[in-house]
PDB file of N, CA and C in Angstrom:
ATOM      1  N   UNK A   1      50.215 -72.425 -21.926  1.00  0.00           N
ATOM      2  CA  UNK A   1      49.451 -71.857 -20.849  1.00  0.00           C
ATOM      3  C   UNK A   1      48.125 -72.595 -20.768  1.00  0.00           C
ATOM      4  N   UNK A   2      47.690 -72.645 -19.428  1.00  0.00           N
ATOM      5  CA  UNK A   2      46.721 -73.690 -19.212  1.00  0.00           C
ATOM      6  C   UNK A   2      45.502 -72.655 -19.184  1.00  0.00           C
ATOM      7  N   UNK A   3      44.138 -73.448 -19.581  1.00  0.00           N
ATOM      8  CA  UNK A   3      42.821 -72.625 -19.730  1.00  0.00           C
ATOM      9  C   UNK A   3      42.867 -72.081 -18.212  1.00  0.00           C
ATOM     10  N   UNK A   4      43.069 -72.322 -17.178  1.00  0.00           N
ATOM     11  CA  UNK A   4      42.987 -71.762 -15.920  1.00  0.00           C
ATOM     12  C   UNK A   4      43.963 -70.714 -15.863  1.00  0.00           C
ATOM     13  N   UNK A   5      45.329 -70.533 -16.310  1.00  0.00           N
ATOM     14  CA  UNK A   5      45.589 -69.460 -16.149  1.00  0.00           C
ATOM     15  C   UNK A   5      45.629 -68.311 -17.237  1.00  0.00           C
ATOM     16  N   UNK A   6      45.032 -68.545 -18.649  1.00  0.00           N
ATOM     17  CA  UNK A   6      44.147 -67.103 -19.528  1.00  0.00           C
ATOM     18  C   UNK A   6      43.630 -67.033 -18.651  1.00  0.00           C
ATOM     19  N   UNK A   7      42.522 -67.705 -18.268  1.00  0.00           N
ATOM     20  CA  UNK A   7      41.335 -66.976 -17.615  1.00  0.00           C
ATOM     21  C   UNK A   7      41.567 -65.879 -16.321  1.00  0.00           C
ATOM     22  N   UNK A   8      42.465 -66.754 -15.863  1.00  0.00           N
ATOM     23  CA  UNK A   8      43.284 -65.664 -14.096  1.00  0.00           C
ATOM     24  C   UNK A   8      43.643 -63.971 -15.153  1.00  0.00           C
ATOM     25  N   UNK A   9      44.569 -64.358 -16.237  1.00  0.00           N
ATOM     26  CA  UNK A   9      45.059 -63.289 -17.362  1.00  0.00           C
ATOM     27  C   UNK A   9      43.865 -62.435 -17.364  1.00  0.00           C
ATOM     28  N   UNK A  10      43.335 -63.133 -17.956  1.00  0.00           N
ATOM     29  CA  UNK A  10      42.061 -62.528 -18.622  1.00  0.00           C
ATOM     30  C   UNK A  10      40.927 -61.631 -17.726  1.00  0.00           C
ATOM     31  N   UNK A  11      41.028 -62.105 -16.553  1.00  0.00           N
ATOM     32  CA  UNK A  11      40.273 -61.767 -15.414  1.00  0.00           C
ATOM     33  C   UNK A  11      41.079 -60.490 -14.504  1.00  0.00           C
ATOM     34  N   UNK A  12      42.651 -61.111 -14.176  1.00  0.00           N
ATOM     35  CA  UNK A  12      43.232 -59.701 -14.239  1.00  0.00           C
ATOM     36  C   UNK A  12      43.149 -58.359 -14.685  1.00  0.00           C
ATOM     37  N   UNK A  13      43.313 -58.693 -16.291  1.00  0.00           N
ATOM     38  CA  UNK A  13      43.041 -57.314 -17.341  1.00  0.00           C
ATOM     39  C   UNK A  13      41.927 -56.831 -17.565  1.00  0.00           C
ATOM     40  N   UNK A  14      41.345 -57.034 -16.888  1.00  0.00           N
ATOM     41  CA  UNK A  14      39.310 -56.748 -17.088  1.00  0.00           C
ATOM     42  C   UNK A  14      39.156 -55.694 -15.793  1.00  0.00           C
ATOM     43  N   UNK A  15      39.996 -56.640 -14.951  1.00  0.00           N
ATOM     44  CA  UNK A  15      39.754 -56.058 -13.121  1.00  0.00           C
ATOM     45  C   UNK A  15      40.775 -54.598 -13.425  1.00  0.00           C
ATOM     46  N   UNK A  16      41.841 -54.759 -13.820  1.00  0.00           N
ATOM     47  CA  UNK A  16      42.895 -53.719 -14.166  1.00  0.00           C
ATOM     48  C   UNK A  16      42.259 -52.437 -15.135  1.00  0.00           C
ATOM     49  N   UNK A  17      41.309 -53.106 -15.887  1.00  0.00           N
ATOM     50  CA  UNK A  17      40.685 -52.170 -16.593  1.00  0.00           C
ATOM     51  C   UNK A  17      39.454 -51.105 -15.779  1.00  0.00           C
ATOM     52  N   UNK A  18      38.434 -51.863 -15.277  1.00  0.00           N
ATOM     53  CA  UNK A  18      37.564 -51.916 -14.720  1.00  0.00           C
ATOM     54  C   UNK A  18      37.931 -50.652 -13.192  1.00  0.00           C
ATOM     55  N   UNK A  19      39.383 -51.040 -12.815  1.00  0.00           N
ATOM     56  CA  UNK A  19      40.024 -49.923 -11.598  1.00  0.00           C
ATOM     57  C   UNK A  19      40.178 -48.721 -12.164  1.00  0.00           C
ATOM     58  N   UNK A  20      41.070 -48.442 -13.506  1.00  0.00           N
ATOM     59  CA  UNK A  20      41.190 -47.394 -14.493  1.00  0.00           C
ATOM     60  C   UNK A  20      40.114 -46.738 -14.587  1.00  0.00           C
ATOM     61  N   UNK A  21      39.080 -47.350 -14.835  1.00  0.00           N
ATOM     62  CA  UNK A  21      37.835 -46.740 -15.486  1.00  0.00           C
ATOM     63  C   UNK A  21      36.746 -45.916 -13.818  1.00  0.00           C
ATOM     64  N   UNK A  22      37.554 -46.881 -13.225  1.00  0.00           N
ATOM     65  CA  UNK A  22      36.635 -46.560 -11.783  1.00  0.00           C
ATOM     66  C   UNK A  22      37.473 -45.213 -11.114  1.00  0.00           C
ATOM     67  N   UNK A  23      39.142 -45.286 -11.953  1.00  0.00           N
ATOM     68  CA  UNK A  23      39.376 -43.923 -11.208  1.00  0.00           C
ATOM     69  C   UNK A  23      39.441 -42.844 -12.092  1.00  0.00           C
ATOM     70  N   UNK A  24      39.035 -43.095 -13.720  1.00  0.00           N
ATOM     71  CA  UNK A  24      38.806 -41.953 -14.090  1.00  0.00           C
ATOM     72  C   UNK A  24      37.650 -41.631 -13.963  1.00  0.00           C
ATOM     73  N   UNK A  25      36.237 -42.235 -13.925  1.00  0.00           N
ATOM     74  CA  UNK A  25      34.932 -41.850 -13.053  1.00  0.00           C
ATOM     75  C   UNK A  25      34.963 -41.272 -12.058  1.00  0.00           C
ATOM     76  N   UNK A  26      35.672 -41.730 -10.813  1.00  0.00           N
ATOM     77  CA  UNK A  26      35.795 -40.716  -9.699  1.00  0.00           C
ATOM     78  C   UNK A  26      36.911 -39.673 -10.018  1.00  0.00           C
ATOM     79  N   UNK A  27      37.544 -39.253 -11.067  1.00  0.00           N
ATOM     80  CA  UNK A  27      38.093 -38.213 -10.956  1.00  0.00           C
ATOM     81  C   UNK A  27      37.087 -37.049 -11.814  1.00  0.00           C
ATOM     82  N   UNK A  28      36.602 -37.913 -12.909  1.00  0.00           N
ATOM     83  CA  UNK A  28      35.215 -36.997 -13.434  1.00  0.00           C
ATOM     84  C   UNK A  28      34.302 -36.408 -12.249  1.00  0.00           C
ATOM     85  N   UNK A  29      33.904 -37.482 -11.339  1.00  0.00           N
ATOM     86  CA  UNK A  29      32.750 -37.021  -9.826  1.00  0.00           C
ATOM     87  C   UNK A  29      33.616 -35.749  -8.990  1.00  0.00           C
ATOM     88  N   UNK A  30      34.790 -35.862  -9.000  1.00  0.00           N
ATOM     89  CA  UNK A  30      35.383 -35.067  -8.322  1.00  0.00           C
ATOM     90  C   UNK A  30      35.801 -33.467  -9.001  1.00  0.00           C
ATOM     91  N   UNK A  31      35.455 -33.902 -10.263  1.00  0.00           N
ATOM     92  CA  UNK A  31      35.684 -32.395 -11.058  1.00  0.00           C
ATOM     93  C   UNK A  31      34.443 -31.896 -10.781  1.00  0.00           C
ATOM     94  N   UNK A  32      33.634 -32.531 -11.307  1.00  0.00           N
ATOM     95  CA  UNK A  32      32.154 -32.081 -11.652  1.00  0.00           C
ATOM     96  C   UNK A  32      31.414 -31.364  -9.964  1.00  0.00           C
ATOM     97  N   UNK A  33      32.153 -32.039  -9.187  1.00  0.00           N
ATOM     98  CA  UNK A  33      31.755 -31.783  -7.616  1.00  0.00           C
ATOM     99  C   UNK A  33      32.431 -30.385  -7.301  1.00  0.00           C
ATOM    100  N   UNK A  34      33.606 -30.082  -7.762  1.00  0.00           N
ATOM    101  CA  UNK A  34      34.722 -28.941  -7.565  1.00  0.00           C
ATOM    102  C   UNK A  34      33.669 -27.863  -8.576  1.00  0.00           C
ATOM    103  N   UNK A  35      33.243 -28.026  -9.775  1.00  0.00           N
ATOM    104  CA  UNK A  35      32.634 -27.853 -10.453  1.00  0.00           C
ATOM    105  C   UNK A  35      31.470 -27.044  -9.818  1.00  0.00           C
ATOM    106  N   UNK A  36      30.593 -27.465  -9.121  1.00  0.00           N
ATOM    107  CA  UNK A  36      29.177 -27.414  -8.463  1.00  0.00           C
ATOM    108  C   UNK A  36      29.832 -26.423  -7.489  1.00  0.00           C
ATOM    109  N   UNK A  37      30.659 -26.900  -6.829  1.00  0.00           N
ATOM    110  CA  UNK A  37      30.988 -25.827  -5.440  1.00  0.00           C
ATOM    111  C   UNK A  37      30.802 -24.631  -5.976  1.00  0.00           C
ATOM    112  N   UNK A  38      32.128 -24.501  -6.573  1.00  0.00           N
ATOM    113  CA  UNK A  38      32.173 -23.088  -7.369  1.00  0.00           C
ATOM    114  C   UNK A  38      30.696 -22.726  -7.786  1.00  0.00           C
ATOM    115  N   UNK A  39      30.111 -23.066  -8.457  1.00  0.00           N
ATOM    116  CA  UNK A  39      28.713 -22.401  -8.635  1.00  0.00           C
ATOM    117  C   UNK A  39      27.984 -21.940  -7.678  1.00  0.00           C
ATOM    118  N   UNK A  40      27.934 -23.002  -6.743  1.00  0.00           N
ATOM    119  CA  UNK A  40      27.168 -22.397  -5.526  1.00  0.00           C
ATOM    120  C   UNK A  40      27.485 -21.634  -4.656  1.00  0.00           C
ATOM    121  N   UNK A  41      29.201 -21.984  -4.550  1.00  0.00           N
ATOM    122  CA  UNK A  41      29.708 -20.046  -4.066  1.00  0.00           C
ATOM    123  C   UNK A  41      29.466 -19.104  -4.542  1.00  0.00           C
ATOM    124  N   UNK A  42      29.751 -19.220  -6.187  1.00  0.00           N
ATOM    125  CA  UNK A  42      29.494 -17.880  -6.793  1.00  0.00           C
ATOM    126  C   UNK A  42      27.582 -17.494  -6.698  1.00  0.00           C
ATOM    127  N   UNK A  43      26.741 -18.562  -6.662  1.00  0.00           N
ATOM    128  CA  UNK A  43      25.435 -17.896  -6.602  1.00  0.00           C
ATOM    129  C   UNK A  43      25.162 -17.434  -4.730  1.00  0.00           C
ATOM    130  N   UNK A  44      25.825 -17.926  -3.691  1.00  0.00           N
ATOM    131  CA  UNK A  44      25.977 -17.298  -2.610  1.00  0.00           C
ATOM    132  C   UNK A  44      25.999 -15.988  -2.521  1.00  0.00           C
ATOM    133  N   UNK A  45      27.410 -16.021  -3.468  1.00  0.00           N
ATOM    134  CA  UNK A  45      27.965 -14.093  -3.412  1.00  0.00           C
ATOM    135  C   UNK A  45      26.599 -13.082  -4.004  1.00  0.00           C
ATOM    136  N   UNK A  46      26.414 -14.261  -5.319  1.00  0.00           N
ATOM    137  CA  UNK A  46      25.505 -13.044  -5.669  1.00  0.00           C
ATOM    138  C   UNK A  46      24.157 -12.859  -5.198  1.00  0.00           C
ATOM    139  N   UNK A  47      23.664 -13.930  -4.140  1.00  0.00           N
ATOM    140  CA  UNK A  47      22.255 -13.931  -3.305  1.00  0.00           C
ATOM    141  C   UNK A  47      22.748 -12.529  -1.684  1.00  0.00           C
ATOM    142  N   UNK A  48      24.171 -12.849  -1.621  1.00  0.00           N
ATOM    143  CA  UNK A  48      24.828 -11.675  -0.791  1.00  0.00           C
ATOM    144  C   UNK A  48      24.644 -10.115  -1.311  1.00  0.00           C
ATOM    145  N   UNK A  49      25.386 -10.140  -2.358  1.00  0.00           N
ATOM    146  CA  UNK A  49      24.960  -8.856  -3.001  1.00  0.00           C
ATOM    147  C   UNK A  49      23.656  -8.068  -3.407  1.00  0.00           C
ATOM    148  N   UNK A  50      22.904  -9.316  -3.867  1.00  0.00           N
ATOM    149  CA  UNK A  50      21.512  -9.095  -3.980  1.00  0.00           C
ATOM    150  C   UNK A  50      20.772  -8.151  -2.676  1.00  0.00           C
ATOM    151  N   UNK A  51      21.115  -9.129  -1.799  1.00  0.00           N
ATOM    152  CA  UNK A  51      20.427  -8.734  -0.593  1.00  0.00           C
ATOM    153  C   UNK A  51      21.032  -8.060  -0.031  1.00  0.00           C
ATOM    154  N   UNK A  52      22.410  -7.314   0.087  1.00  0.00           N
ATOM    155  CA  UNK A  52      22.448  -5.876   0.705  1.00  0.00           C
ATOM    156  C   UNK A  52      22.207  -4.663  -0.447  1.00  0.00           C
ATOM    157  N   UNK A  53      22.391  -5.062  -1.736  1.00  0.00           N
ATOM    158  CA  UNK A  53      21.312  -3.857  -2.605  1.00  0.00           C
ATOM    159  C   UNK A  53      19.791  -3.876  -2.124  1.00  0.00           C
ATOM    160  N   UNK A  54      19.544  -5.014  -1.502  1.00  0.00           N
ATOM    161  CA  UNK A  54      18.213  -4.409  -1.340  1.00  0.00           C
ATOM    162  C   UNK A  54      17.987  -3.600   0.297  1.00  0.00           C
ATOM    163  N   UNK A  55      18.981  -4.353   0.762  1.00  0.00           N
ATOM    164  CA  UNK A  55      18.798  -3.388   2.076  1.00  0.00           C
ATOM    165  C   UNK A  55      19.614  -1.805   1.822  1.00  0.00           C
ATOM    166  N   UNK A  56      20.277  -1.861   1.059  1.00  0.00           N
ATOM    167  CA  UNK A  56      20.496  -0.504   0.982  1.00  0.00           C
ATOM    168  C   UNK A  56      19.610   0.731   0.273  1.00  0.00           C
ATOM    169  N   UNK A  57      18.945  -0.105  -0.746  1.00  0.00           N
ATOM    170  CA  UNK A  57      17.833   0.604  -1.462  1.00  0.00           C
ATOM    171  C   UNK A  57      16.311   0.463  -0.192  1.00  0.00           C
ATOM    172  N   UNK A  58      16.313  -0.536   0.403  1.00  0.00           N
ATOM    173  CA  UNK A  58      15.051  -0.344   1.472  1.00  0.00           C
ATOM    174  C   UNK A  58      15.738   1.086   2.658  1.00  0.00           C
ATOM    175  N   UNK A  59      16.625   1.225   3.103  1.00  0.00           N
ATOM    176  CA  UNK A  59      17.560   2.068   4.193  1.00  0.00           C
ATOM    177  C   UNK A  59      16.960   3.498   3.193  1.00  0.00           C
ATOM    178  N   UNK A  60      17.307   3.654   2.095  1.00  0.00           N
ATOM    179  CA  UNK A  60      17.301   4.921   1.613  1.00  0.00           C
ATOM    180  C   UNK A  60      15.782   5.287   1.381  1.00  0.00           C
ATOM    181  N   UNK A  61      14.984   3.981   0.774  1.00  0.00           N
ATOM    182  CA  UNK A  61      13.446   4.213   1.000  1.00  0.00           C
ATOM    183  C   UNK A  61      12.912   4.571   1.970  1.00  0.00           C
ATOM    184  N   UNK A  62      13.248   3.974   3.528  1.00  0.00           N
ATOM    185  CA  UNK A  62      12.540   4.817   4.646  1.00  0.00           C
ATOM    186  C   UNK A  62      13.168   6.075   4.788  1.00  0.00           C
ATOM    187  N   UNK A  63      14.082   6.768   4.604  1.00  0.00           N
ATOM    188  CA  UNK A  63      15.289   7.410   4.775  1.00  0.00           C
ATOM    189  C   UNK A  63      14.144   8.877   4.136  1.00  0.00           C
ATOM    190  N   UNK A  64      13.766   8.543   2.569  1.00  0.00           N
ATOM    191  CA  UNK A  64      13.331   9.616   1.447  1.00  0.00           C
ATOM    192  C   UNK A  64      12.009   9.736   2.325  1.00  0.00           C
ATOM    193  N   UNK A  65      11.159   8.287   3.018  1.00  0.00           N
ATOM    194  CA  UNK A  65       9.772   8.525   3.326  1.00  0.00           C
ATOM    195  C   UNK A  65       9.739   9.513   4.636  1.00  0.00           C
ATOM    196  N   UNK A  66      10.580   9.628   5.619  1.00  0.00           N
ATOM    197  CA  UNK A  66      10.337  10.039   6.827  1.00  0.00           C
ATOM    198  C   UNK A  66      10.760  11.472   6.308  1.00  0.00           C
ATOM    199  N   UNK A  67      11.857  11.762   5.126  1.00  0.00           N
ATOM    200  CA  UNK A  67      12.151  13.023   4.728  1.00  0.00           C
ATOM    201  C   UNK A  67      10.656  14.028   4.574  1.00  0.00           C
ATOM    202  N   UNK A  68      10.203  13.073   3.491  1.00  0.00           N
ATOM    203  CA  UNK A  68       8.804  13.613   2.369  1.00  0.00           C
ATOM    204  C   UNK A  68       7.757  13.386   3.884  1.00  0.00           C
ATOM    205  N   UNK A  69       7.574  12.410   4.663  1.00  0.00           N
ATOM    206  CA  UNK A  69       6.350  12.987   5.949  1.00  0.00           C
ATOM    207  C   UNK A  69       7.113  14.238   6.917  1.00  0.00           C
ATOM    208  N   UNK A  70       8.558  14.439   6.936  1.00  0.00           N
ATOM    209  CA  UNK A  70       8.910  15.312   7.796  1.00  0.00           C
ATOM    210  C   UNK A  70       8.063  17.009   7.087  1.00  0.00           C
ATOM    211  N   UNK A  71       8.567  17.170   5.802  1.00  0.00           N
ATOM    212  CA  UNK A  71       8.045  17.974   5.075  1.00  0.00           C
ATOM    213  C   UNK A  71       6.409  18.165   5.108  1.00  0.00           C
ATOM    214  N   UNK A  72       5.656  16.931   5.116  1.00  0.00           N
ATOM    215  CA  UNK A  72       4.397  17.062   5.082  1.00  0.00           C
ATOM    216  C   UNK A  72       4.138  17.903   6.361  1.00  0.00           C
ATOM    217  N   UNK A  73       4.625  17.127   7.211  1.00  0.00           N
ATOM    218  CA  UNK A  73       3.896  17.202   8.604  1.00  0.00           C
ATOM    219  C   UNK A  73       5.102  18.989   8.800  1.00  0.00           C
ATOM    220  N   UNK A  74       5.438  19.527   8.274  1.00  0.00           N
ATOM    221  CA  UNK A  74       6.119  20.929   8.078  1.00  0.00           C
ATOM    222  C   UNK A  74       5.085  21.651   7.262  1.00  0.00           C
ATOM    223  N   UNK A  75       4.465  21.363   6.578  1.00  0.00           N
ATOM    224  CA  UNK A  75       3.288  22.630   5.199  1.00  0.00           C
ATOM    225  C   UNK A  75       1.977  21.954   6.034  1.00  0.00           C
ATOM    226  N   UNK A  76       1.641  21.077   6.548  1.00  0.00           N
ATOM    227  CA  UNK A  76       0.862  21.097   7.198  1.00  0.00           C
ATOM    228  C   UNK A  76       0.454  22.450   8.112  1.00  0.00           C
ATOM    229  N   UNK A  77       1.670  22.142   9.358  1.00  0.00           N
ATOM    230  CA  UNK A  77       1.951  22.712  10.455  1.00  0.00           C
ATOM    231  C   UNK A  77       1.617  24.265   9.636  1.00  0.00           C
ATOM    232  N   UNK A  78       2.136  24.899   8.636  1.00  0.00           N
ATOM    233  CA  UNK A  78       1.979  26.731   8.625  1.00  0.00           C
ATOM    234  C   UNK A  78       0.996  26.594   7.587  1.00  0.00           C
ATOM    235  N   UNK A  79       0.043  25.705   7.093  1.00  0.00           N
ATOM    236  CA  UNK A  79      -1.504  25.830   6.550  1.00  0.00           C
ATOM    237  C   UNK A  79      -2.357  25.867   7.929  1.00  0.00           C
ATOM    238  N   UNK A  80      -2.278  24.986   8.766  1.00  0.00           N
ATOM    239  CA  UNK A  80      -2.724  25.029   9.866  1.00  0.00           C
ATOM    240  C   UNK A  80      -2.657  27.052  10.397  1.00  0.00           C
ATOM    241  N   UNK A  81      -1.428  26.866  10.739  1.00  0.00           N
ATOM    242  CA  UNK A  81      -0.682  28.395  10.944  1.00  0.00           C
ATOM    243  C   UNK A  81      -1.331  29.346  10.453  1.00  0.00           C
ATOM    244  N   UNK A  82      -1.594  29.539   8.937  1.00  0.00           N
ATOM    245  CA  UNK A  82      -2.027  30.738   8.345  1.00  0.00           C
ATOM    246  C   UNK A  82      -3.555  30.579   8.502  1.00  0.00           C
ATOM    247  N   UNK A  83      -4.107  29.071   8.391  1.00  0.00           N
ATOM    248  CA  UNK A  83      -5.633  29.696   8.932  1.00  0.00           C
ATOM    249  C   UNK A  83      -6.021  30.641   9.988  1.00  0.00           C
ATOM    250  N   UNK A  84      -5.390  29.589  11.198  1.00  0.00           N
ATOM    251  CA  UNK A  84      -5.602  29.940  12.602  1.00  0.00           C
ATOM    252  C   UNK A  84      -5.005  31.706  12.433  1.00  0.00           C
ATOM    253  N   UNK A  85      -4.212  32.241  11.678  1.00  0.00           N
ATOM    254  CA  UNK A  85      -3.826  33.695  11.405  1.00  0.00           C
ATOM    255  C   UNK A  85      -4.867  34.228  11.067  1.00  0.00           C
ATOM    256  N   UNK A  86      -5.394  33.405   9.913  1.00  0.00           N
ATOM    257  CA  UNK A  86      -6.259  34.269   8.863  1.00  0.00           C
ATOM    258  C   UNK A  86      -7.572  34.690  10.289  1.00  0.00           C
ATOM    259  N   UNK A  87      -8.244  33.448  10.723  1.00  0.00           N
ATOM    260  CA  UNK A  87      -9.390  33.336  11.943  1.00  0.00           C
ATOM    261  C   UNK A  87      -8.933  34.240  12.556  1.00  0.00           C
ATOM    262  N   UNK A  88      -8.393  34.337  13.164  1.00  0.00           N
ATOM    263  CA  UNK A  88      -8.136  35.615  13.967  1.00  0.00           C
ATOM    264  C   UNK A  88      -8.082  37.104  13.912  1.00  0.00           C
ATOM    265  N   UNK A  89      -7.544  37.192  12.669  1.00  0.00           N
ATOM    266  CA  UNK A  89      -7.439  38.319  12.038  1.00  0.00           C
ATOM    267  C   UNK A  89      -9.012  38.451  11.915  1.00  0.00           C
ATOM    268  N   UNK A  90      -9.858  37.784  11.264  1.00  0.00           N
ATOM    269  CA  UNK A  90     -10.867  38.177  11.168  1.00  0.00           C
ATOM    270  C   UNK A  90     -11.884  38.317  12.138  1.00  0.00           C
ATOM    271  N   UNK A  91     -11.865  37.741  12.999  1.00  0.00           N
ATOM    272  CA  UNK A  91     -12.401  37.643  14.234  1.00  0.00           C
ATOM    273  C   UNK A  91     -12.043  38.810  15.158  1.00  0.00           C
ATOM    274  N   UNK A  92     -11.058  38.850  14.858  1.00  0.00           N
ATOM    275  CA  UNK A  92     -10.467  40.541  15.556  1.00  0.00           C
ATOM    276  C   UNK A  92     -11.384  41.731  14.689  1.00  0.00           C
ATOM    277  N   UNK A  93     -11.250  41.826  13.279  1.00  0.00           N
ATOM    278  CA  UNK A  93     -11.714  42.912  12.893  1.00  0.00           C
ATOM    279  C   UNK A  93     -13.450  42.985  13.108  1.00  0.00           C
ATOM    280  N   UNK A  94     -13.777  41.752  13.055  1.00  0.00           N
ATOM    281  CA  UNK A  94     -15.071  42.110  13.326  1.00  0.00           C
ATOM    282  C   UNK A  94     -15.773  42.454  15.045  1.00  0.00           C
ATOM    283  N   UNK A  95     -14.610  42.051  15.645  1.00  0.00           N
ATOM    284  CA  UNK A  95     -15.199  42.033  17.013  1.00  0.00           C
ATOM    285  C   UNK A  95     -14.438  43.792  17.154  1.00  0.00           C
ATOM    286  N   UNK A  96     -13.270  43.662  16.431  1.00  0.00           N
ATOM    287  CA  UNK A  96     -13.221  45.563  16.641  1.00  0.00           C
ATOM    288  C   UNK A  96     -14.432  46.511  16.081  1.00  0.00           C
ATOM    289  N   UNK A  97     -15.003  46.255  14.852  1.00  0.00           N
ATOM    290  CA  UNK A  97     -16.470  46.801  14.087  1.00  0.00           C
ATOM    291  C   UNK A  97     -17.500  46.668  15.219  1.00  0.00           C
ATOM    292  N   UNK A  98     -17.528  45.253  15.907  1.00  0.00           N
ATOM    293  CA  UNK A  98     -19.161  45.308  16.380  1.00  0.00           C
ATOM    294  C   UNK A  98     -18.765  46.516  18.069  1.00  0.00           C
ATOM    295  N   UNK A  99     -17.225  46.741  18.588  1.00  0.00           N
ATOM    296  CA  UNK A  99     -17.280  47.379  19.505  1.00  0.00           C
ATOM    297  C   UNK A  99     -17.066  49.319  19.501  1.00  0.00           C
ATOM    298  N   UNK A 100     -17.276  49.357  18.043  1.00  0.00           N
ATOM    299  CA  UNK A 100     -17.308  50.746  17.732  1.00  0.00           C
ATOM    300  C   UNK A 100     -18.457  51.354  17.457  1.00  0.00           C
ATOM    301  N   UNK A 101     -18.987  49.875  17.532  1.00  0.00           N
ATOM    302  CA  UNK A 101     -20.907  50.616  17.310  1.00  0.00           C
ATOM    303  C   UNK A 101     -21.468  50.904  18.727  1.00  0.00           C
TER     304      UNK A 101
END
């Protein structure tokens, strides 16, 4: 065999090698990529979940607040009530006292 054709040999089995190596690299890129997806679906789901626990915990927060001001604005309303009772009442008895004199 002539030095020109080892070398063709030789140059073959390098290139033959060199393809091998280039498609188990891209089959590594292609795991590692399949790899990544999955992660970033699964952190999707859980940025999904995240965020309707929080809208469901914000829904029930205005939900408790308009409850607790409905109530306020309810003990308000009959403190209001029992003054304006109490005023009167008293305002009556004294205006009945000053018309018996």
């Amino acid at each position: 065999m002539s030095d020109c054709e080892r070398q063709k040999n030789q140059s073959l089995n390098s290139n033959q090698q060199l393809l091998s190596w280039a498609d188990i690299g891209q089959e590594n890129l292609i795991d590692k990529f399949d790899q990544s997806r999955k992660e970033i679906d699964d952190l999707i789901g859980e940025f999904k979940d995240t965020q309707r626990h929080w809208s469901e915990a914000h829904d029930r927060a205005v939900e408790s607040t308009r409850l607790y001001f409905r109530y306020f604005l309810w003990g308000l309303f009959c403190v209001i009530f029992i003054l304006l009772t109490a005023a009167f009442s008293i305002g009556a008895y004294y205006l009945i006292q000053h018309l018996r004199k």
